[in-house]
C-alpha atoms as a PDB file:
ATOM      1  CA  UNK A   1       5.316 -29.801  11.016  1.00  0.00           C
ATOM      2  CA  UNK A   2       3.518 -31.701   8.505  1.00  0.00           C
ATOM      3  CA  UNK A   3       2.679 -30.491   5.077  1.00  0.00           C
ATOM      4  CA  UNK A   4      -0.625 -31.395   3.784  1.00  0.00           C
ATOM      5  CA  UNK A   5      -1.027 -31.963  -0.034  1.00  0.00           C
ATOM      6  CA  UNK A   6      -3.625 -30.621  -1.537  1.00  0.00           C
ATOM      7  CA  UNK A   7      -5.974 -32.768  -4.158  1.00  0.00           C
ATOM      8  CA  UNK A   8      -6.093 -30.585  -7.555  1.00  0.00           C
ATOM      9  CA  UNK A   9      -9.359 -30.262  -9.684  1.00  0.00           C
ATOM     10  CA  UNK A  10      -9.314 -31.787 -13.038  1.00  0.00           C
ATOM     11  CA  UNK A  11      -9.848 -28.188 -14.689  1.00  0.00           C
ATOM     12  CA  UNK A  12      -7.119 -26.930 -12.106  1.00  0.00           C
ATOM     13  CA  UNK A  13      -4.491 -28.889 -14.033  1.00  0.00           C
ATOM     14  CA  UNK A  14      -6.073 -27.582 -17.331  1.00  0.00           C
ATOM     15  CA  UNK A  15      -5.689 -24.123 -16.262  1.00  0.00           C
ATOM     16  CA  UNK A  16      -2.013 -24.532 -15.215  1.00  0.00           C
ATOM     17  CA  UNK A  17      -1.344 -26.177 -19.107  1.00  0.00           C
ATOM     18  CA  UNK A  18      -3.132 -23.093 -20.539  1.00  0.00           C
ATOM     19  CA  UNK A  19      -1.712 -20.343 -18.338  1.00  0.00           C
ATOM     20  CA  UNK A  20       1.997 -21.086 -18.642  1.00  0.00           C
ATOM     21  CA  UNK A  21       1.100 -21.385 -22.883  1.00  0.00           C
ATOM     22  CA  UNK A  22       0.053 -18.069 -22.931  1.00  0.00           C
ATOM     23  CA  UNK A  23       2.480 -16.660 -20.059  1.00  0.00           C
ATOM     24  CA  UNK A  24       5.369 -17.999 -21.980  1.00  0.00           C
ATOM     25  CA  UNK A  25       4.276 -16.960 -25.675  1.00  0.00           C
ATOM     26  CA  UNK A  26       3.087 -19.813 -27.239  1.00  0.00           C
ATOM     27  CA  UNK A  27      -0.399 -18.017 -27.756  1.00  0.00           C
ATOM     28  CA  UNK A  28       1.004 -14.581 -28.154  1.00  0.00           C
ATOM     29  CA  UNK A  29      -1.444 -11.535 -26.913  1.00  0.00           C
ATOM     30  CA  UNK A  30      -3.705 -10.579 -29.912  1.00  0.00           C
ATOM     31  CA  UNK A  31      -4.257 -14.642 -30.668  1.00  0.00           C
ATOM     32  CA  UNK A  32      -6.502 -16.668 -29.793  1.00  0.00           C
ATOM     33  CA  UNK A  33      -6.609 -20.255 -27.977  1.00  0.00           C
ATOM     34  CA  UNK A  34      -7.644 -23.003 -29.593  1.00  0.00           C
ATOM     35  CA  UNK A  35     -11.336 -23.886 -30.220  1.00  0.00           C
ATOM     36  CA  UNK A  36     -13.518 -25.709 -27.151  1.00  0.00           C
ATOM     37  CA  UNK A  37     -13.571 -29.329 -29.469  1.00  0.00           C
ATOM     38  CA  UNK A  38      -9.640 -28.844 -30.509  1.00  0.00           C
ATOM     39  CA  UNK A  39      -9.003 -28.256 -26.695  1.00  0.00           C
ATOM     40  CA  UNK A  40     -10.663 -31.372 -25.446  1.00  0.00           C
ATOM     41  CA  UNK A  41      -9.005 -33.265 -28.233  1.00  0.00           C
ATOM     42  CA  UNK A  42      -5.558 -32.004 -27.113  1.00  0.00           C
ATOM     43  CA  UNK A  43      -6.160 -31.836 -23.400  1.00  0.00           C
ATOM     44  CA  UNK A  44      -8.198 -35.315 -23.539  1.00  0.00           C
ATOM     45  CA  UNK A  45     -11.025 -33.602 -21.018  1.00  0.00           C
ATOM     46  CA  UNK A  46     -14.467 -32.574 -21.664  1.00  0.00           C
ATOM     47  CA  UNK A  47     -16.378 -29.399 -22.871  1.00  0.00           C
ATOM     48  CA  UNK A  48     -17.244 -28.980 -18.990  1.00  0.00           C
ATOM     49  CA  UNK A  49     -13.714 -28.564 -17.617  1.00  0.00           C
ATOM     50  CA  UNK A  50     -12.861 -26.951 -20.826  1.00  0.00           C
ATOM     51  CA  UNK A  51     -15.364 -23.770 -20.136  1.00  0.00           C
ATOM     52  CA  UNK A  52     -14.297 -23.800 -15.927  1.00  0.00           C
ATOM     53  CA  UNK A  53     -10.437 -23.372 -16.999  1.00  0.00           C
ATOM     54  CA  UNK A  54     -11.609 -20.733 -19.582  1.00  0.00           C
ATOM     55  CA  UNK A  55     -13.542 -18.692 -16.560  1.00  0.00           C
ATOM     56  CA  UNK A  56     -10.516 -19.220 -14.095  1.00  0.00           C
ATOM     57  CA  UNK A  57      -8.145 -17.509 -17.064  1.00  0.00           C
ATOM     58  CA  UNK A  58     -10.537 -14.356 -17.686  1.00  0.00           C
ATOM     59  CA  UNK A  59     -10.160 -13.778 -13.643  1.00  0.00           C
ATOM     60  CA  UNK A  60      -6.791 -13.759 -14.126  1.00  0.00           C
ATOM     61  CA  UNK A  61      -6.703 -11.291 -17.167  1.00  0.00           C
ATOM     62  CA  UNK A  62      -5.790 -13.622 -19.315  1.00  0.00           C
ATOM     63  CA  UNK A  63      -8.039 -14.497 -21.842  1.00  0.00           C
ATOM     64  CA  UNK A  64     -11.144 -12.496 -22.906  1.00  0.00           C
ATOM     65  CA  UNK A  65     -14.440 -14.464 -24.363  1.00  0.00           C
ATOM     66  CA  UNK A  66     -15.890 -12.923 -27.362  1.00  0.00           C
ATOM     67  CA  UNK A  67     -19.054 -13.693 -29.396  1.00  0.00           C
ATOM     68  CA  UNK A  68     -18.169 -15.009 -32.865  1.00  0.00           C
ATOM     69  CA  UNK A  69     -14.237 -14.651 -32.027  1.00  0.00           C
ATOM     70  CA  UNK A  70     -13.484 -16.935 -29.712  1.00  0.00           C
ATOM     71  CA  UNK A  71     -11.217 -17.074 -26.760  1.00  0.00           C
ATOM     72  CA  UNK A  72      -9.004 -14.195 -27.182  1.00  0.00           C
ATOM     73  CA  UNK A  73      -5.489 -13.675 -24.906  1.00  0.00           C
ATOM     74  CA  UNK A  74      -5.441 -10.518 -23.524  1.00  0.00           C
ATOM     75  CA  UNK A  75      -2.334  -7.936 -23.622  1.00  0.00           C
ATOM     76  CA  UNK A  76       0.099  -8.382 -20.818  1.00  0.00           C
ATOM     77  CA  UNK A  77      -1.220  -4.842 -19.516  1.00  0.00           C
ATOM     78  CA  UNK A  78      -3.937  -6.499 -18.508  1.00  0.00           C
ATOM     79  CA  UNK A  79      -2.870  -9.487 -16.948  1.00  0.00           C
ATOM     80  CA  UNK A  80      -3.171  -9.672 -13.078  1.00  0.00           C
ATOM     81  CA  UNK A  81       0.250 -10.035 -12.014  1.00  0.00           C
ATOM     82  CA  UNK A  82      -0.065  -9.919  -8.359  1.00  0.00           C
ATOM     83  CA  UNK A  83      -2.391 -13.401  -8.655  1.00  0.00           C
ATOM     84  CA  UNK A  84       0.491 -15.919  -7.885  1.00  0.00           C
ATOM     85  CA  UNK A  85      -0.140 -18.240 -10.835  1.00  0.00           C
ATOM     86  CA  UNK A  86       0.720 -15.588 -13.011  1.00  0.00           C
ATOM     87  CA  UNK A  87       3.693 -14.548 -11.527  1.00  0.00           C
ATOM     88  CA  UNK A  88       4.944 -19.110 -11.377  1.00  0.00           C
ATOM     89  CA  UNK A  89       4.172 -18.999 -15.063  1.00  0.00           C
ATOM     90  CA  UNK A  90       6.507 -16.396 -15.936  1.00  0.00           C
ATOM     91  CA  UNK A  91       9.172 -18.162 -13.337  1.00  0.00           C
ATOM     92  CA  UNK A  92       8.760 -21.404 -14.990  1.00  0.00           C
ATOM     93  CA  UNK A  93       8.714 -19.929 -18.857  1.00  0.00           C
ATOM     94  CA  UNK A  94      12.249 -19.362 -18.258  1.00  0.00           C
ATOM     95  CA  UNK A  95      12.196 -15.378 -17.060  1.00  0.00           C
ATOM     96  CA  UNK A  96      13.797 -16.280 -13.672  1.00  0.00           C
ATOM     97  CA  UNK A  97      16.258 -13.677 -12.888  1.00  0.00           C
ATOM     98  CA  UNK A  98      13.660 -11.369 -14.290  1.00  0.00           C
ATOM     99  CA  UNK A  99      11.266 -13.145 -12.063  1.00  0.00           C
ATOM    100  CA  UNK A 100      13.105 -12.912  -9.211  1.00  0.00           C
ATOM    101  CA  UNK A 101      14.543  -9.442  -9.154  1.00  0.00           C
ATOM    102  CA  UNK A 102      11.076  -8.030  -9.487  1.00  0.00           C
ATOM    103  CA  UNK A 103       9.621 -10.251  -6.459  1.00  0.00           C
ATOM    104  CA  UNK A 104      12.753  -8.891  -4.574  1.00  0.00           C
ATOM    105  CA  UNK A 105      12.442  -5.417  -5.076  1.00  0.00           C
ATOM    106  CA  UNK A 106       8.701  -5.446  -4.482  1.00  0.00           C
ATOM    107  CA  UNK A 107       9.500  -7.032  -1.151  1.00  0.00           C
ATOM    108  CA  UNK A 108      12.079  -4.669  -0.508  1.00  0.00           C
ATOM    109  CA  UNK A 109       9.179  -1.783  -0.821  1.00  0.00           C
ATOM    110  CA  UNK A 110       6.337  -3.395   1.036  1.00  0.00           C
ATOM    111  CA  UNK A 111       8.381  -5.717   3.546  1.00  0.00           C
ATOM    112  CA  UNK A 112       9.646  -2.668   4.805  1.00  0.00           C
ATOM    113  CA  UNK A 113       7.191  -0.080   5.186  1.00  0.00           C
ATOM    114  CA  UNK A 114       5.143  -3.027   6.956  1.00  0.00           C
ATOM    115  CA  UNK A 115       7.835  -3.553   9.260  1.00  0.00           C
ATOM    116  CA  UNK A 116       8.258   0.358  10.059  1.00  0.00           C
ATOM    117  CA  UNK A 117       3.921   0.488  10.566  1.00  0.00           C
ATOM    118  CA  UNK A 118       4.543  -2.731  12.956  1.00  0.00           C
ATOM    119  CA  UNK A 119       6.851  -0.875  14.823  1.00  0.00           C
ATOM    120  CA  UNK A 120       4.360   2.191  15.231  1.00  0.00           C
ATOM    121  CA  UNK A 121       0.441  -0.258  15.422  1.00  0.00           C
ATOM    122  CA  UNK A 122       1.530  -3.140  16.717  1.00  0.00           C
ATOM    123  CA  UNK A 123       0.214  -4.127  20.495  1.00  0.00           C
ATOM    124  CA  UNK A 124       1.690  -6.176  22.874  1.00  0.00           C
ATOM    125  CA  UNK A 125       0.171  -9.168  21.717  1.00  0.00           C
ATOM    126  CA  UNK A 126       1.512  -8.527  17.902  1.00  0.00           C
ATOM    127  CA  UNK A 127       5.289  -8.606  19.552  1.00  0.00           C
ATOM    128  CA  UNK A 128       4.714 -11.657  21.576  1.00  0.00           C
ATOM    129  CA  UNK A 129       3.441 -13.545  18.128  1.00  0.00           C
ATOM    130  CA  UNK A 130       6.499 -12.153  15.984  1.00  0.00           C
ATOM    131  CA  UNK A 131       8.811 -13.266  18.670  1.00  0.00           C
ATOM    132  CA  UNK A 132       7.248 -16.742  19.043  1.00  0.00           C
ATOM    133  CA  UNK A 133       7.721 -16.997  15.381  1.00  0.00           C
ATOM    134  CA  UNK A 134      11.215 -16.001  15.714  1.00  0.00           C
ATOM    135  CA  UNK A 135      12.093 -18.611  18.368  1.00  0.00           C
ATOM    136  CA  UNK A 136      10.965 -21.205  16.572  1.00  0.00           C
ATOM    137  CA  UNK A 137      13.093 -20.795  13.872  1.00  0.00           C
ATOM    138  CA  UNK A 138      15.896 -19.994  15.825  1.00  0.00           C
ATOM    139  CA  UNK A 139      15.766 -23.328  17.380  1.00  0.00           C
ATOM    140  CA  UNK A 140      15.283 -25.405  14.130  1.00  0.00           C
ATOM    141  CA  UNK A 141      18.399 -23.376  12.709  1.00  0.00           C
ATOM    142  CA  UNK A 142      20.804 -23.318  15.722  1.00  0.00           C
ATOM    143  CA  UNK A 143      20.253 -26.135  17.074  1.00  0.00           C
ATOM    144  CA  UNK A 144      19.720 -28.551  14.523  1.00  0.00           C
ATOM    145  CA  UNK A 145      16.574 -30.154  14.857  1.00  0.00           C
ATOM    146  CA  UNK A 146      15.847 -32.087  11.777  1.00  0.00           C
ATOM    147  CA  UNK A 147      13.170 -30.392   9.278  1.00  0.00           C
ATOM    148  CA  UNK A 148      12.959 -30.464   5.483  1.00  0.00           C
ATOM    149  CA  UNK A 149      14.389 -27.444   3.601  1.00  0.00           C
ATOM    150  CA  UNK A 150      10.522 -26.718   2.896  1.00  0.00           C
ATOM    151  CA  UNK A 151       9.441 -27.130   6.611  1.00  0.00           C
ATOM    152  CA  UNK A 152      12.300 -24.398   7.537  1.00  0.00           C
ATOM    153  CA  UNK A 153      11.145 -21.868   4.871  1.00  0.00           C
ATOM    154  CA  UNK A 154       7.739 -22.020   6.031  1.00  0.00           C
ATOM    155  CA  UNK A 155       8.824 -21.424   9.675  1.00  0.00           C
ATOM    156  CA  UNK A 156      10.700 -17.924   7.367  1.00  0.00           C
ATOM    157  CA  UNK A 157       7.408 -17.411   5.885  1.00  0.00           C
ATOM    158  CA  UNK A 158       5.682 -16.976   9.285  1.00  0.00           C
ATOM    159  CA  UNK A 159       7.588 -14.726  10.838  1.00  0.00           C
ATOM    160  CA  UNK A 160       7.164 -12.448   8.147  1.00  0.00           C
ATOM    161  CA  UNK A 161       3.850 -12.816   8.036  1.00  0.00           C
ATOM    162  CA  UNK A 162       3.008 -11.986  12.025  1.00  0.00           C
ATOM    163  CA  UNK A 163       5.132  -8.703  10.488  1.00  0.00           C
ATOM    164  CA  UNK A 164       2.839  -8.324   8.062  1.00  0.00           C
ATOM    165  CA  UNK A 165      -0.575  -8.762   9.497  1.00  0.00           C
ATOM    166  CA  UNK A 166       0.665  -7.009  12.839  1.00  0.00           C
ATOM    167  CA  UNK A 167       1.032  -3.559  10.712  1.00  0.00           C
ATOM    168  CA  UNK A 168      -2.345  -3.047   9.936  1.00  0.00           C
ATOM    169  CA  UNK A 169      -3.091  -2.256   6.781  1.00  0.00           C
ATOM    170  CA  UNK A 170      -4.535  -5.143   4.901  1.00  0.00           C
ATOM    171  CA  UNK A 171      -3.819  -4.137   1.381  1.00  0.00           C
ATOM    172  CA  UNK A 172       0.173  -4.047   2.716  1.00  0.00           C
ATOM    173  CA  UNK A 173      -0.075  -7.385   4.105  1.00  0.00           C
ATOM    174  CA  UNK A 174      -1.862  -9.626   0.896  1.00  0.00           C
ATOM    175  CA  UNK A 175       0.651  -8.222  -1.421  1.00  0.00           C
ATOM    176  CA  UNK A 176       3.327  -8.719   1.048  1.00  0.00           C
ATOM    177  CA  UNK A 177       2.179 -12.350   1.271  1.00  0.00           C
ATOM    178  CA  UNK A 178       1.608 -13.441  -2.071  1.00  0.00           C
ATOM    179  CA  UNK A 179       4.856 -12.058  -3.159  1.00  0.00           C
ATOM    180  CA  UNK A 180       6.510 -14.225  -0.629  1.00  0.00           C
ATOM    181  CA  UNK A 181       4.112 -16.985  -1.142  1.00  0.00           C
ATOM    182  CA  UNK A 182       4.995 -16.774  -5.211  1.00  0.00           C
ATOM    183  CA  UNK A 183       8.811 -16.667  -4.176  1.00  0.00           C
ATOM    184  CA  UNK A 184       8.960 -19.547  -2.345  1.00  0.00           C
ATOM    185  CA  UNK A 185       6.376 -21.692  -5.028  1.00  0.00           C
ATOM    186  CA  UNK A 186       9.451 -20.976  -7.185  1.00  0.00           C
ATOM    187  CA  UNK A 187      12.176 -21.974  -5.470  1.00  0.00           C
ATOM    188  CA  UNK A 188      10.534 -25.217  -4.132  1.00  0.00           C
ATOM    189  CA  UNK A 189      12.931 -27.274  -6.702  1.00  0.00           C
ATOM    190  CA  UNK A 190      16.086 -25.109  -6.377  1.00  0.00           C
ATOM    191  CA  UNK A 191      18.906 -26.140  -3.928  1.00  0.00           C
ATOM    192  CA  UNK A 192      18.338 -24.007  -0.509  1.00  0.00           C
ATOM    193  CA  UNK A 193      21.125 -23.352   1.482  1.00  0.00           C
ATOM    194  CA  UNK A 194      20.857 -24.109   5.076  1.00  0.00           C
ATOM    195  CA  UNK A 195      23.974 -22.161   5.946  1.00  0.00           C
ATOM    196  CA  UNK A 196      22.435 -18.754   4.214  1.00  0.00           C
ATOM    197  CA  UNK A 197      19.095 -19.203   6.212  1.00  0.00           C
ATOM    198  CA  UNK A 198      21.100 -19.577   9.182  1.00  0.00           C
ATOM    199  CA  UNK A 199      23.001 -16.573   8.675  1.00  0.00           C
ATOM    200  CA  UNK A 200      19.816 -14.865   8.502  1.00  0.00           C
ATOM    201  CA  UNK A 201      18.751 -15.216  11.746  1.00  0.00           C
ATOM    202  CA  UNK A 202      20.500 -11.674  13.074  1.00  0.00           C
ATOM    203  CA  UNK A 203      18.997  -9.808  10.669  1.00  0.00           C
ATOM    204  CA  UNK A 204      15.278 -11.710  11.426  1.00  0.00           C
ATOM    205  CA  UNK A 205      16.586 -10.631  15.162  1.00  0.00           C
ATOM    206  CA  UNK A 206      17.219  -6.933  14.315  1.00  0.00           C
ATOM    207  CA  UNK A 207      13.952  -6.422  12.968  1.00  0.00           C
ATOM    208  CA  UNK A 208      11.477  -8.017  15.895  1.00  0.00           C
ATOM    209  CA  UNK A 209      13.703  -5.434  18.486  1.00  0.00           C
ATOM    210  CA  UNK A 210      13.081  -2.567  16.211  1.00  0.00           C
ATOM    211  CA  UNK A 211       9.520  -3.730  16.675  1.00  0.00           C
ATOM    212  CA  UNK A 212       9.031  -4.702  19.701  1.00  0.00           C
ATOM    213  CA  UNK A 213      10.832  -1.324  20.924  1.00  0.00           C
ATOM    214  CA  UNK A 214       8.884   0.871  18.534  1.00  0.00           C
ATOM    215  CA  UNK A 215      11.361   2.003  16.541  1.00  0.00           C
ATOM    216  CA  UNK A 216       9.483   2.550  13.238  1.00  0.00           C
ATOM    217  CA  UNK A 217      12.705   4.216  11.197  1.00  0.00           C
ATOM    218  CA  UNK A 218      15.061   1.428  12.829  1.00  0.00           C
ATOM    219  CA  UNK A 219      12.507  -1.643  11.870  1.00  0.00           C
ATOM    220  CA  UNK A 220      12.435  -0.109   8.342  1.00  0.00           C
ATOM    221  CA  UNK A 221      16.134   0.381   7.966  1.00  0.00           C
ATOM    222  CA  UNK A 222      16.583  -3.319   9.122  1.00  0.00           C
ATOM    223  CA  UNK A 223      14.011  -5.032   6.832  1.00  0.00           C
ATOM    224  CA  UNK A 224      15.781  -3.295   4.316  1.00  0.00           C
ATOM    225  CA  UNK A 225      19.031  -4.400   5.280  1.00  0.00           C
ATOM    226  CA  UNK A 226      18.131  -7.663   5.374  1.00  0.00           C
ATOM    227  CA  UNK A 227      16.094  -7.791   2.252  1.00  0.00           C
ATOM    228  CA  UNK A 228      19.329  -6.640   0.553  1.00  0.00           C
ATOM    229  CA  UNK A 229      21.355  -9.584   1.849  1.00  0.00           C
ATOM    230  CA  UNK A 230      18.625 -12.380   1.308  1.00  0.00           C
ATOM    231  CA  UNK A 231      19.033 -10.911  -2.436  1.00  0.00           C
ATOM    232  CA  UNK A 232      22.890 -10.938  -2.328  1.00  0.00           C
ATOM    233  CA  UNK A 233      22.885 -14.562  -1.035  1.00  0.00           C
ATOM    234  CA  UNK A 234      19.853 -15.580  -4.057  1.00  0.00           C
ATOM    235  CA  UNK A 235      22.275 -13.703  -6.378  1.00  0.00           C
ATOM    236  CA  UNK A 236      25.480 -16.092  -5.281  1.00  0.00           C
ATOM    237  CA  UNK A 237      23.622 -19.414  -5.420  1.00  0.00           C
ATOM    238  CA  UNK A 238      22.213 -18.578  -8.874  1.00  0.00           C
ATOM    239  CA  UNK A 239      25.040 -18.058 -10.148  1.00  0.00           C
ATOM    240  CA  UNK A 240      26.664 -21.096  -9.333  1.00  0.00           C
ATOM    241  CA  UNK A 241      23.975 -23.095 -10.889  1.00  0.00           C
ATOM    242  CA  UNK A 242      23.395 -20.833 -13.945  1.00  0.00           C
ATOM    243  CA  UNK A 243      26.352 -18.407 -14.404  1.00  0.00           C
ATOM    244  CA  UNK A 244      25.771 -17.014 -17.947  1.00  0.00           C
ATOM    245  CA  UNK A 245      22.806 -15.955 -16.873  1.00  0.00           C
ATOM    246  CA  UNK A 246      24.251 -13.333 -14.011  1.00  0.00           C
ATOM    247  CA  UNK A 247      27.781 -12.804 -15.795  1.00  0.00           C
END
């Protein structure tokens, strides 16, 4: 499996500068940014790329353009925190934990009721794609063939997305994805743990036979369960990296 990286926009970068600024305080809601000229002197880009990061903000609920005002940041009620560069921005201002537990427990909600709809929509075709997905990271885990710690959380990110989009209900399944999606952005630089992952795979194994044998209260139960211990295990290796922080 080869990961592809993506080429970034000029105003993409400005965008990411502005939206972890405001995320993280430094232009408190009820402020307002910067003019466009003291922008392009600070950000050393034009007027142009200036406005496009301003319009990529206000979708996000960031920042609100007023005549006469300026470029006013909104309050946090109003900020879209299911768009996944909000919810990096608060990871990398330094809420972690907070970050963290929230994604978890959202995942805990929706992971779960998607598995237990799975269990009672999905067709025969569904179960054959969840169990593909299954095998293929059972064989990367048990039997050692050599991927990168990204490669193998991508394979974890698949199976629970042939969960997700086999439970039909779409709303479900995009916040089911960008939650994981948002998770895994943020742990890109933290040390994974090959051994956890592989200790996983019951759990992963639990849930597909709940599935596949349309057992809606069972699949639930296990997604749960295994939710719970994916958390436990996050829990541990934060806290040997950062133990003030979880004493």
């Amino acid at each position: 499996m080869i990961t592809k990286k993506v080429r970034r926009k000029l105003y993409e970068y400005v965008v990411d500068e502005l939206g972890q600024m405001i995320v993280s305080g430094q232009y408190p809601p009820g402020s307002t940014l910067p003019n466009e000229d003291a922008l392009c002197r600070e950000l050393n880009v034009s007027r142009g790329v200036i406005r496009e990061a301003i319009k990529v903000l206000i979708q996000k609920g960031l920042v609100e353009a007023r005549p006469k005002t300026g470029t006013l940041i909104c309050p946090h009620s109003s900020w879209n925190l299911f768009d996944p560069d909000v919810l990096i921005w608060g990871y990398q201002a330094g809420k972690k934990l907070e970050f963290l537990q929230n994604t978890m427990e959202v995942r805990r909600i929706i992971e779960a009721e998607a598995a237990k709809l799975a269990a009672e929509r999905a067709s025969a075709e569904d179960v054959v794609k969840i169990r593909a997905a299954y095998e293929e990271m059972r064989k990367v885990l048990q039997e050692g063939i050599s991927y990168s710690d990204e490669q193998i959380i991508l394979l974890d990110l698949k199976f629970h997305t042939v969960i997700l989009e086999a439970c039909g209900n779409e709303l479900i399944a995009q916040i089911g994805y960008t939650m994981r999606q948002a998770l895994i952005t943020a742990r890109q630089s933290d040390r994974h743990d090959f051994e956890s992952l592989k200790s996983s795979l019951p759990s992963h194994l639990t849930i597909l036979e709940a599935i596949a044998n349309h057992q809606p209260q069972q699949a639930y139960e296990r997604a749960r369960e295994h939710i719970n211990k994916v958390w436990d295990d996050m829990q541990k290796s934060l806290a040997e990296v950062h133990p003030q922080k979880l004493g």
